[in-house]
C-alpha atoms as a PDB file:
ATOM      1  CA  UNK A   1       0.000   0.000   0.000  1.00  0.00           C
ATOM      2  CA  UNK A   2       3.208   2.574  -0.619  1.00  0.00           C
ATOM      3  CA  UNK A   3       1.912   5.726  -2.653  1.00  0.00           C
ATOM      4  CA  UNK A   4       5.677   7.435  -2.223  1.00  0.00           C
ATOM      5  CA  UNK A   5       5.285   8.949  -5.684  1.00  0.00           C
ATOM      6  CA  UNK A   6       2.051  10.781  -4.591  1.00  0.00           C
ATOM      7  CA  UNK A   7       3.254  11.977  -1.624  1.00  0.00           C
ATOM      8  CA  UNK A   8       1.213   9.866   0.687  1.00  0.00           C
ATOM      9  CA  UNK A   9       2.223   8.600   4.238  1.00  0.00           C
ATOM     10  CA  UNK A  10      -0.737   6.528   5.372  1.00  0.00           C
ATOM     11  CA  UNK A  11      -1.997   7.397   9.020  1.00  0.00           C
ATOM     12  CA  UNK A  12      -2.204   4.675  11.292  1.00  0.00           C
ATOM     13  CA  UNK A  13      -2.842   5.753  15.046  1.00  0.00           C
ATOM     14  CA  UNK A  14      -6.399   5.781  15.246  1.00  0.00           C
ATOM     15  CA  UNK A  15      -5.634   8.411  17.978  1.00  0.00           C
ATOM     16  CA  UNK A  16      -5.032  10.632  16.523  1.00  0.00           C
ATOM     17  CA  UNK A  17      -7.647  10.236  13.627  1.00  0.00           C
ATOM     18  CA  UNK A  18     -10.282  10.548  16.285  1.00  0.00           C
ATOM     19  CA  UNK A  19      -8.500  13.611  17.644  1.00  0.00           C
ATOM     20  CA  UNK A  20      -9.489  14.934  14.075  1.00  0.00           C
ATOM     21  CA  UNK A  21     -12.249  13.600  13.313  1.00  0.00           C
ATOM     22  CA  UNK A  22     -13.900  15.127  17.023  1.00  0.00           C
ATOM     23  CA  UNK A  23     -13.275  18.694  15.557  1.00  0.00           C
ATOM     24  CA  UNK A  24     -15.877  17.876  13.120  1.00  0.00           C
ATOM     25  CA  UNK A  25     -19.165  18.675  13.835  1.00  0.00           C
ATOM     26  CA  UNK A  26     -21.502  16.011  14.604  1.00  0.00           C
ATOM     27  CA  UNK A  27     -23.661  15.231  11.634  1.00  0.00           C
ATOM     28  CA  UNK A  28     -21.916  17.182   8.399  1.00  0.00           C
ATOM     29  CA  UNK A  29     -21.584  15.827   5.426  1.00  0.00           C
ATOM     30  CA  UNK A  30     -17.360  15.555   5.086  1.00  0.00           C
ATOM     31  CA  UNK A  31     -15.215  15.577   2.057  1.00  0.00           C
ATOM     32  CA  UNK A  32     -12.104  14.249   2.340  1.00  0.00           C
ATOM     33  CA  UNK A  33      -9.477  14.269   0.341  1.00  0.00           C
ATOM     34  CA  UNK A  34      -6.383  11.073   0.095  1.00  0.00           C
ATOM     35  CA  UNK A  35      -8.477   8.723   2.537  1.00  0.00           C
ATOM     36  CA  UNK A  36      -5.801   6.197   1.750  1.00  0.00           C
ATOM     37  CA  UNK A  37      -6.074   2.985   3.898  1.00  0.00           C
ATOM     38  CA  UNK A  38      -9.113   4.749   5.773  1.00  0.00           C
ATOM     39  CA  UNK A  39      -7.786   5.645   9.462  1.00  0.00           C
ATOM     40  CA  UNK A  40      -9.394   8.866   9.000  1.00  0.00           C
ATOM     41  CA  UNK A  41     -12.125   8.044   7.092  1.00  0.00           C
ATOM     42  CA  UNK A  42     -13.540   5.437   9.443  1.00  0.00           C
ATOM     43  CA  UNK A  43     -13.268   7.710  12.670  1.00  0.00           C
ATOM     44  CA  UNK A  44     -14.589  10.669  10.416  1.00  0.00           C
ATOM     45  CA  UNK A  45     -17.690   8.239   9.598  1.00  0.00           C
ATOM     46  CA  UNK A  46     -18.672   7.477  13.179  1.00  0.00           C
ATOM     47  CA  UNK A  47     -19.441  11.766  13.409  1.00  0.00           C
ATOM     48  CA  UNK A  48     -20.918  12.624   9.951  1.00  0.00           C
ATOM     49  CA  UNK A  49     -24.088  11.697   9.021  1.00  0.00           C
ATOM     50  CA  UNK A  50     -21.980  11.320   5.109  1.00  0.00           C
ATOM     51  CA  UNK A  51     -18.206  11.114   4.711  1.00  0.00           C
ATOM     52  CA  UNK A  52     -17.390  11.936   0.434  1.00  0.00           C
ATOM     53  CA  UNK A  53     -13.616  10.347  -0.063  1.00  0.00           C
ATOM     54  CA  UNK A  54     -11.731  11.052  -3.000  1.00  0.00           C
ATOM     55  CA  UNK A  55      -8.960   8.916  -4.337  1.00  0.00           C
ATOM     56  CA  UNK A  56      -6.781   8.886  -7.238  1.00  0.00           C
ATOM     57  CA  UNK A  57      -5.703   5.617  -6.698  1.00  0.00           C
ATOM     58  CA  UNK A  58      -8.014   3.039  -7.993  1.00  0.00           C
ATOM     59  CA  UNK A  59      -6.425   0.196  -5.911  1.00  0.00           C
ATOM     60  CA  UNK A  60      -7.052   1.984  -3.101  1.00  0.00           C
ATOM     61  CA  UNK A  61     -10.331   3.046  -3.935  1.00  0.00           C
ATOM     62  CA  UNK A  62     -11.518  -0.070  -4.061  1.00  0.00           C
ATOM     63  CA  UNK A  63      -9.847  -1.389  -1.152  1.00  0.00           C
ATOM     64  CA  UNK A  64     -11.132   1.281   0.942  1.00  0.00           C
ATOM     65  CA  UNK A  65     -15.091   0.583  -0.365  1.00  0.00           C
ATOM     66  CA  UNK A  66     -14.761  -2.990   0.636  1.00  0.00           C
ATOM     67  CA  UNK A  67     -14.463  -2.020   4.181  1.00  0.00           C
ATOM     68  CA  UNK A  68     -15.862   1.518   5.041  1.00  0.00           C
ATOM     69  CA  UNK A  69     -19.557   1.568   6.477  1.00  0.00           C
ATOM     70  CA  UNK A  70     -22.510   2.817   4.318  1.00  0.00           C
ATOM     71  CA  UNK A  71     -22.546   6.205   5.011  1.00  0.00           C
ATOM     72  CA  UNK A  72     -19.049   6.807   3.117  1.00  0.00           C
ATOM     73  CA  UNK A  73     -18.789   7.277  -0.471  1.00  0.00           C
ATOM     74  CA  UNK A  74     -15.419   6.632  -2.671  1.00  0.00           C
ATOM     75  CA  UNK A  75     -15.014   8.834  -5.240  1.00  0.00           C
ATOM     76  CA  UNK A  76     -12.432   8.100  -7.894  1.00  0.00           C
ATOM     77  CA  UNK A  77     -10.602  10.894  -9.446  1.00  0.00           C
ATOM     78  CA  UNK A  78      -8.052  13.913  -8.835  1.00  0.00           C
ATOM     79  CA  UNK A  79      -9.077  15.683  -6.306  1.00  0.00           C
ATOM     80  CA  UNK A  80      -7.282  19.029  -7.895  1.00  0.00           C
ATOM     81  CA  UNK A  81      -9.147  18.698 -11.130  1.00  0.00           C
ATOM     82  CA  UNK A  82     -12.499  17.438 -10.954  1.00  0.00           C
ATOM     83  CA  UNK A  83     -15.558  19.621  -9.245  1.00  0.00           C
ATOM     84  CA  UNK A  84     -15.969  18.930  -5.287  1.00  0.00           C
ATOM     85  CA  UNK A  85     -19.198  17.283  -4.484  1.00  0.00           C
ATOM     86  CA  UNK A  86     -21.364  19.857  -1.883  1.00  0.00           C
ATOM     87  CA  UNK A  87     -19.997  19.428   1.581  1.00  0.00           C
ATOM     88  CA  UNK A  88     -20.745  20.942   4.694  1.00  0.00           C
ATOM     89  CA  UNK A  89     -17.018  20.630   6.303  1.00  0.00           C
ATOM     90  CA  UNK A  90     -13.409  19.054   4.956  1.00  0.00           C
ATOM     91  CA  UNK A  91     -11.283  16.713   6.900  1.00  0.00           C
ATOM     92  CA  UNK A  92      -7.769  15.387   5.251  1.00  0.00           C
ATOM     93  CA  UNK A  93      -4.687  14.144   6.018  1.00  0.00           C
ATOM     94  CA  UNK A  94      -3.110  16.227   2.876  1.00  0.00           C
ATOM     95  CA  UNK A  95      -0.715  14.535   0.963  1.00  0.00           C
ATOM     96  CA  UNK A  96       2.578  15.839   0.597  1.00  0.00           C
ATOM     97  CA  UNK A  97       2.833  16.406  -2.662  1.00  0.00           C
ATOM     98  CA  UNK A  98      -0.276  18.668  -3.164  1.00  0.00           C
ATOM     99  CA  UNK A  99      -0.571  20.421  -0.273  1.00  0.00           C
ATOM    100  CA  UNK A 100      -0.183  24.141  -1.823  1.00  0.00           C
ATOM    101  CA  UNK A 101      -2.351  23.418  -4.685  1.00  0.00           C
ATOM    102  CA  UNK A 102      -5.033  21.476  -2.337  1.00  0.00           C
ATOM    103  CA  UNK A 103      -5.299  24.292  -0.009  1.00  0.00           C
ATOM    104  CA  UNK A 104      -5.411  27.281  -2.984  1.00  0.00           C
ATOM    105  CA  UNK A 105      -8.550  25.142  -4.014  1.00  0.00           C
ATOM    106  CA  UNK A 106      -9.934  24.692  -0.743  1.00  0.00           C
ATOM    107  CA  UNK A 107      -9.355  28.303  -0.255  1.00  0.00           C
ATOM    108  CA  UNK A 108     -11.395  28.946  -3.269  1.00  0.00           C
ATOM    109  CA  UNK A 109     -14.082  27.081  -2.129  1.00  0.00           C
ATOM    110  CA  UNK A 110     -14.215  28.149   1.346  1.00  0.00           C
ATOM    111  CA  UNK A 111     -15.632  25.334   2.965  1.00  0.00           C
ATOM    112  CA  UNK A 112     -14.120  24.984   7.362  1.00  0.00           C
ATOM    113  CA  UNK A 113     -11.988  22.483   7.442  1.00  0.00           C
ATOM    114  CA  UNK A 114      -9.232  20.952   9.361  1.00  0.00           C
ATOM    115  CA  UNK A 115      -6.210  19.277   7.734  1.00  0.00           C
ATOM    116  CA  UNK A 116      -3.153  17.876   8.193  1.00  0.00           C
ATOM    117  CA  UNK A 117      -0.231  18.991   6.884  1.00  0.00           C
ATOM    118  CA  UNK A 118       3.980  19.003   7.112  1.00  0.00           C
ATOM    119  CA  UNK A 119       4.516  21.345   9.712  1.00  0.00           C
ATOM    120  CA  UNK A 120       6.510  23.549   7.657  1.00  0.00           C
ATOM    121  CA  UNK A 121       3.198  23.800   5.645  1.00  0.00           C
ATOM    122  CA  UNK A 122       1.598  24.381   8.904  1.00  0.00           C
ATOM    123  CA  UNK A 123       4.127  27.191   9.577  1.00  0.00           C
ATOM    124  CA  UNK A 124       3.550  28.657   5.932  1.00  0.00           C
ATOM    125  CA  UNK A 125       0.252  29.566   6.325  1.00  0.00           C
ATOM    126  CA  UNK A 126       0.487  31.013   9.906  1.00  0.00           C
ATOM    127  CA  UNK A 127       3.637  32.656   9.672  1.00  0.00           C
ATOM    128  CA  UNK A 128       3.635  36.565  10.447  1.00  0.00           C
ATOM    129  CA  UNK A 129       4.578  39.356   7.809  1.00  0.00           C
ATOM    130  CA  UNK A 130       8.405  39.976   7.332  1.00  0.00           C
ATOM    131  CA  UNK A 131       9.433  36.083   8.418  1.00  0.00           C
ATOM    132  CA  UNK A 132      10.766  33.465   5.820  1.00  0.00           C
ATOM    133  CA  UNK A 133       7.910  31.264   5.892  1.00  0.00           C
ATOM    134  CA  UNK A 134       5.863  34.506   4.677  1.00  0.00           C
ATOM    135  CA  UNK A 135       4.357  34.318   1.240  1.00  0.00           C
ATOM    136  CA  UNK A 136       1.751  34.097  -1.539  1.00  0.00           C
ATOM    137  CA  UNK A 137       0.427  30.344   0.160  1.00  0.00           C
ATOM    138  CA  UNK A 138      -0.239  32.415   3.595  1.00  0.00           C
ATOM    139  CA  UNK A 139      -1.802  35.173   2.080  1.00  0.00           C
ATOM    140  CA  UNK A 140      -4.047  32.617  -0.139  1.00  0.00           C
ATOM    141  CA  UNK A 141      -5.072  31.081   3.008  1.00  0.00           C
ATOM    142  CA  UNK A 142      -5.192  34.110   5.572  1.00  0.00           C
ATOM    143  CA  UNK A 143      -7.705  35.957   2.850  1.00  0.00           C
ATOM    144  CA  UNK A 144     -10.134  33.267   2.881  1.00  0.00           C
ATOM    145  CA  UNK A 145      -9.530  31.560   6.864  1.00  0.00           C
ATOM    146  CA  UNK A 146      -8.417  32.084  10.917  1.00  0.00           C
ATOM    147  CA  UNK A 147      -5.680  29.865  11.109  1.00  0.00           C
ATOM    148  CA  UNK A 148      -4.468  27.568  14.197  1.00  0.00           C
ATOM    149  CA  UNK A 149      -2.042  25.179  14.707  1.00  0.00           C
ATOM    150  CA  UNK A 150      -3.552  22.810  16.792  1.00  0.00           C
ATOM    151  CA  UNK A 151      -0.978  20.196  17.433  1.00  0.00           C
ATOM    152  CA  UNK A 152       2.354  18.791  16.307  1.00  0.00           C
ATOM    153  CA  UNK A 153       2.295  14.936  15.447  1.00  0.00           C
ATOM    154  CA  UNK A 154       5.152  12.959  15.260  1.00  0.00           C
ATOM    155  CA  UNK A 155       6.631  10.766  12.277  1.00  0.00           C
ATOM    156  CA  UNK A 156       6.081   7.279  13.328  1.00  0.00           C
ATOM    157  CA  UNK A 157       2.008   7.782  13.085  1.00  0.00           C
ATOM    158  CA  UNK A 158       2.607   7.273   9.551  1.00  0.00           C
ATOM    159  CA  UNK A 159       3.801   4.380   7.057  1.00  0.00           C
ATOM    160  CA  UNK A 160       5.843   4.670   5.779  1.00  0.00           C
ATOM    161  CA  UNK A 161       7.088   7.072   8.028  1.00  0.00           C
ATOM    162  CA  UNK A 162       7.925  10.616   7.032  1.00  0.00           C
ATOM    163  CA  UNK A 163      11.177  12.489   7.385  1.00  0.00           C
ATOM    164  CA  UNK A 164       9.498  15.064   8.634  1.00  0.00           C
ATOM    165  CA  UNK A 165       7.201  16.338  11.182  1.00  0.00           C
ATOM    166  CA  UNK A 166       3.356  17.097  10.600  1.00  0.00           C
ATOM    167  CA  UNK A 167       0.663  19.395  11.933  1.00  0.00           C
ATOM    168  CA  UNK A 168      -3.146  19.422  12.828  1.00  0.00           C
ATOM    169  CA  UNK A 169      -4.370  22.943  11.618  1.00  0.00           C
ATOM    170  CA  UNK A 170      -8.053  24.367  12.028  1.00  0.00           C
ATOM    171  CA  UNK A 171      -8.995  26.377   9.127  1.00  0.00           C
ATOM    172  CA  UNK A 172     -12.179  28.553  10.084  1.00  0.00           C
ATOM    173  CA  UNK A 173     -13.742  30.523   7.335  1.00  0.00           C
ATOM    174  CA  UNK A 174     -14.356  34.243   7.742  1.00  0.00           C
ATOM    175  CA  UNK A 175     -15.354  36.889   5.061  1.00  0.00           C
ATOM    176  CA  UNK A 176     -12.833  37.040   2.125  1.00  0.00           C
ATOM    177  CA  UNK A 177     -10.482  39.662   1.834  1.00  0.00           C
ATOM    178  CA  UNK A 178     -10.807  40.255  -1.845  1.00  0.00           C
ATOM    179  CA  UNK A 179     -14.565  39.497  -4.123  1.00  0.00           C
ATOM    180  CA  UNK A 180     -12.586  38.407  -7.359  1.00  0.00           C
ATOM    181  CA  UNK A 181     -10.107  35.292  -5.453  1.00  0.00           C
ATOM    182  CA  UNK A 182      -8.510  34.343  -8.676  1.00  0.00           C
ATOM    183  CA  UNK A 183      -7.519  37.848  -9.702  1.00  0.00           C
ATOM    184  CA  UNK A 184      -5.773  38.138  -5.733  1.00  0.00           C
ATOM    185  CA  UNK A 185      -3.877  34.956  -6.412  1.00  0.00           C
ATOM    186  CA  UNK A 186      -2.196  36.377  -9.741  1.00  0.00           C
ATOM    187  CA  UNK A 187      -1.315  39.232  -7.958  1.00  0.00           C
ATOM    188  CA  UNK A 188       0.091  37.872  -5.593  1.00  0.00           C
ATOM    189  CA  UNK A 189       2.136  35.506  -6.927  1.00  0.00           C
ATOM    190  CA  UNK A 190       3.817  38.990  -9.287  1.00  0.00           C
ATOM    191  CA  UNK A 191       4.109  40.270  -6.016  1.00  0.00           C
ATOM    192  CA  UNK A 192       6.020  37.567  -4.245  1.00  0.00           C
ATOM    193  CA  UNK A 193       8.143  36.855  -7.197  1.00  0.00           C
ATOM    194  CA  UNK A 194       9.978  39.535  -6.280  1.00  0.00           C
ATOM    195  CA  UNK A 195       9.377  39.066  -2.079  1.00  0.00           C
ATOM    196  CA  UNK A 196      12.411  40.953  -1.333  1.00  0.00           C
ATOM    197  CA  UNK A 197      11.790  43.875  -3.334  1.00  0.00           C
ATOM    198  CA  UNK A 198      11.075  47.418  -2.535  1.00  0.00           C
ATOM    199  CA  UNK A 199       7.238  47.057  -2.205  1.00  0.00           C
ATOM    200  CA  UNK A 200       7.253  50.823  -3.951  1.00  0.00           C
ATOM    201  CA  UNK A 201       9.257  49.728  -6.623  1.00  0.00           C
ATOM    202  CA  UNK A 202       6.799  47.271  -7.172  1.00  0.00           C
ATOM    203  CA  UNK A 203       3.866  49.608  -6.899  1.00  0.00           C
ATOM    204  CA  UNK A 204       4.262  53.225  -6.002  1.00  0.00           C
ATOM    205  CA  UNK A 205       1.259  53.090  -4.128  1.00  0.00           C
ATOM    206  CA  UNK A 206       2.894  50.556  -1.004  1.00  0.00           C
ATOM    207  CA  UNK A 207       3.656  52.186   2.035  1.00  0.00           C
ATOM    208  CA  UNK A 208       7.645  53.582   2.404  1.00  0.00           C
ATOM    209  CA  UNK A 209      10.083  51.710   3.365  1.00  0.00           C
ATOM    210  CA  UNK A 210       9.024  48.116   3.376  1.00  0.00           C
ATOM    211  CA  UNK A 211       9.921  44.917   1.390  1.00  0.00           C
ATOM    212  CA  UNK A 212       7.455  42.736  -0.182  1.00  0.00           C
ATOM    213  CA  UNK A 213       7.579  40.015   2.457  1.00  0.00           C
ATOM    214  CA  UNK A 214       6.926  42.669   5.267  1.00  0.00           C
ATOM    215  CA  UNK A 215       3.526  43.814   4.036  1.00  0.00           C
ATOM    216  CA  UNK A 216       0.364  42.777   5.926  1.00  0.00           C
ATOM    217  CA  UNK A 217      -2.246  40.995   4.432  1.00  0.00           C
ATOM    218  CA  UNK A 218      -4.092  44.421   4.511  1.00  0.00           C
ATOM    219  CA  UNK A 219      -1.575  46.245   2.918  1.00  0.00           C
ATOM    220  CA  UNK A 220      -1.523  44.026   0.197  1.00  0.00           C
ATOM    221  CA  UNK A 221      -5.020  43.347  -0.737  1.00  0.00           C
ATOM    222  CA  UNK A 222      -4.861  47.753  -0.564  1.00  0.00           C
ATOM    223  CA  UNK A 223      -2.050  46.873  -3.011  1.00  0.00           C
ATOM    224  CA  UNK A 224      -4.376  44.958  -4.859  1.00  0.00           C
ATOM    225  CA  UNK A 225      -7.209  47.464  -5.637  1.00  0.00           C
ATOM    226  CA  UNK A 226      -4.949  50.314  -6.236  1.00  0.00           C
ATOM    227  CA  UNK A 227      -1.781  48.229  -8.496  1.00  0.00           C
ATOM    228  CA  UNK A 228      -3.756  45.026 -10.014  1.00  0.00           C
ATOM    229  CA  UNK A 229      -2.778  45.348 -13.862  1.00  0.00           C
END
C-alpha cells in the first residue's frame, strides 16, 4: 500500500484520527481528500451523518469501499481537477505532494476544514509578515480563513514514516479579503516573485520603506485594488 510517488504517508494511530475527526461537527456531510487505507475516514464516519472520499488511486479506492460503512462514499478521481461534491465541512490528512495546490482550491471554495499537513506547511500559512515562511500560500489562506495550529504529530504515526514532522491545523472561514479570489492569487504571486523587493518599486502606491515580504495581508489586498494590472 506505498503511494511514495504521490506523496502519501498513510496514518495509522487511530488516535489521533479521532483527535481529528472530534473537531468535526456532529452530523456534516465531510469531504475528504487522500483517505488512503481509511484511518481517518472510518473515525470521520462514526461523526458525519456522510463522509465523500476522494482517491486517485483506484487500488485503493476499491480497497477502501470494501471495508468503510454505508454512510461513506469513494469517489475516484483527482481531487485538484475534478468539481468537489457539496460538503458541509473538509477533513484530510493532505498529501505531501499537493498540499499548496489542495489548499489554494480549498481556499477557493471556502468550505471549514481541518487538515493535516507538514509542519513547515503548517508554519507557511500562519507565519507573520516579514518572516521566511511569509508568502503568496499564507496570504491565499489568511484571505479566505483564521488559522491555528492545533498540534504537532510525530513521524512514526505514519507508514511509511515521514522524514518530517506534521501538523493538525483548524482552518475557520471568515469573510474574504478580496470578491474576485482568482484575480488576488495572480497578484500575488507577481508580487512575491519579487518578495524581497522594494514594495514601492513594485507599486508606487505601497507604504515607504518596506519589502514585499513585510507587508500585511491588509496592505496588500490595498495593493491589490490600487496596483492590479
Amino acid at each position: 500500500m506505498r503511494r511514495r510517488r504521490l506523496g502519501q504517508h498513510f496514518l495509522r494511530d487511530p488516535a489521533i484520527a479521532e483527535y481529528i475527526a472530534g473537531l468535526v461537527p456532529q452530523g456534516s456531510v465531510v469531504l475528504e481528500v487522500g483517505p488512503g487505507t481509511g484511518t481517518l475516514t472510518l473515525a470521520l464516519a462514526k461523526r458525519a451523518s456522510k463522509v465523500i472520499a476522494i482517491e486517485i488511486d483506484r487500488a485503493l479506492a476499491a480497497y477502501l469501499s470494501a471495508r468503510v460503512p454505508p454512510n461513506v462514499e469513494v469517489l475516484i478521481g483527482d481531487a485538484l481537477a475534478i468539481d468537489w461534491p457539496k460538503a458541509d465541512f473538509f477533513a484530510s490528512n493532505i498529501p505531501y505532494s499537493i498540499s499548496s495546490p489542495l489548499l489554494l482550491k480549498l481556499s477557493s471554495v471556502h468550505l471549514p476544514a481541518v487538515v493535516m499537513l507538514q509542519r513547515e506547511v503548517a508554519e507557511r500559512i500562519s507565519a507573520p509578515p516579514g518572516s521566511d515562511a511569509y508568502g503568496r500560500l499564507t496570504l491565499a489562506v489568511r484571505c479566505n480563513y483564521d488559522v491555528e495550529v492545533l498540534r504537532v504529530v510525530p513521524p512514526w504515526v505514519f507508514s511509511p514514516p515521514p522524514r518530517v514532522y506534521s501538523a493538525i491545523v483548524r482552518l475557520t472561514p471568515h469573510t474574504p479579503c478580496v470578491d474576485d479570489f482568482k484575480s488576488f492569487e495572480k497578484f500575488t504571486s507577481m508580487l512575491f516573485s519579487q518578495r524581497r523587493k522594494i514594495a514601492r518599486k513594485v507599486c508606487d502606491k505601497a507604504p515607504r520603506g518596506k519589502r514585499v515580504y513585510e507587508l500585511s495581508l491588509e496592505e496588500v489586498v490595498d495593493l491589490f485594488r490600487q496596483c492590479r494590472y
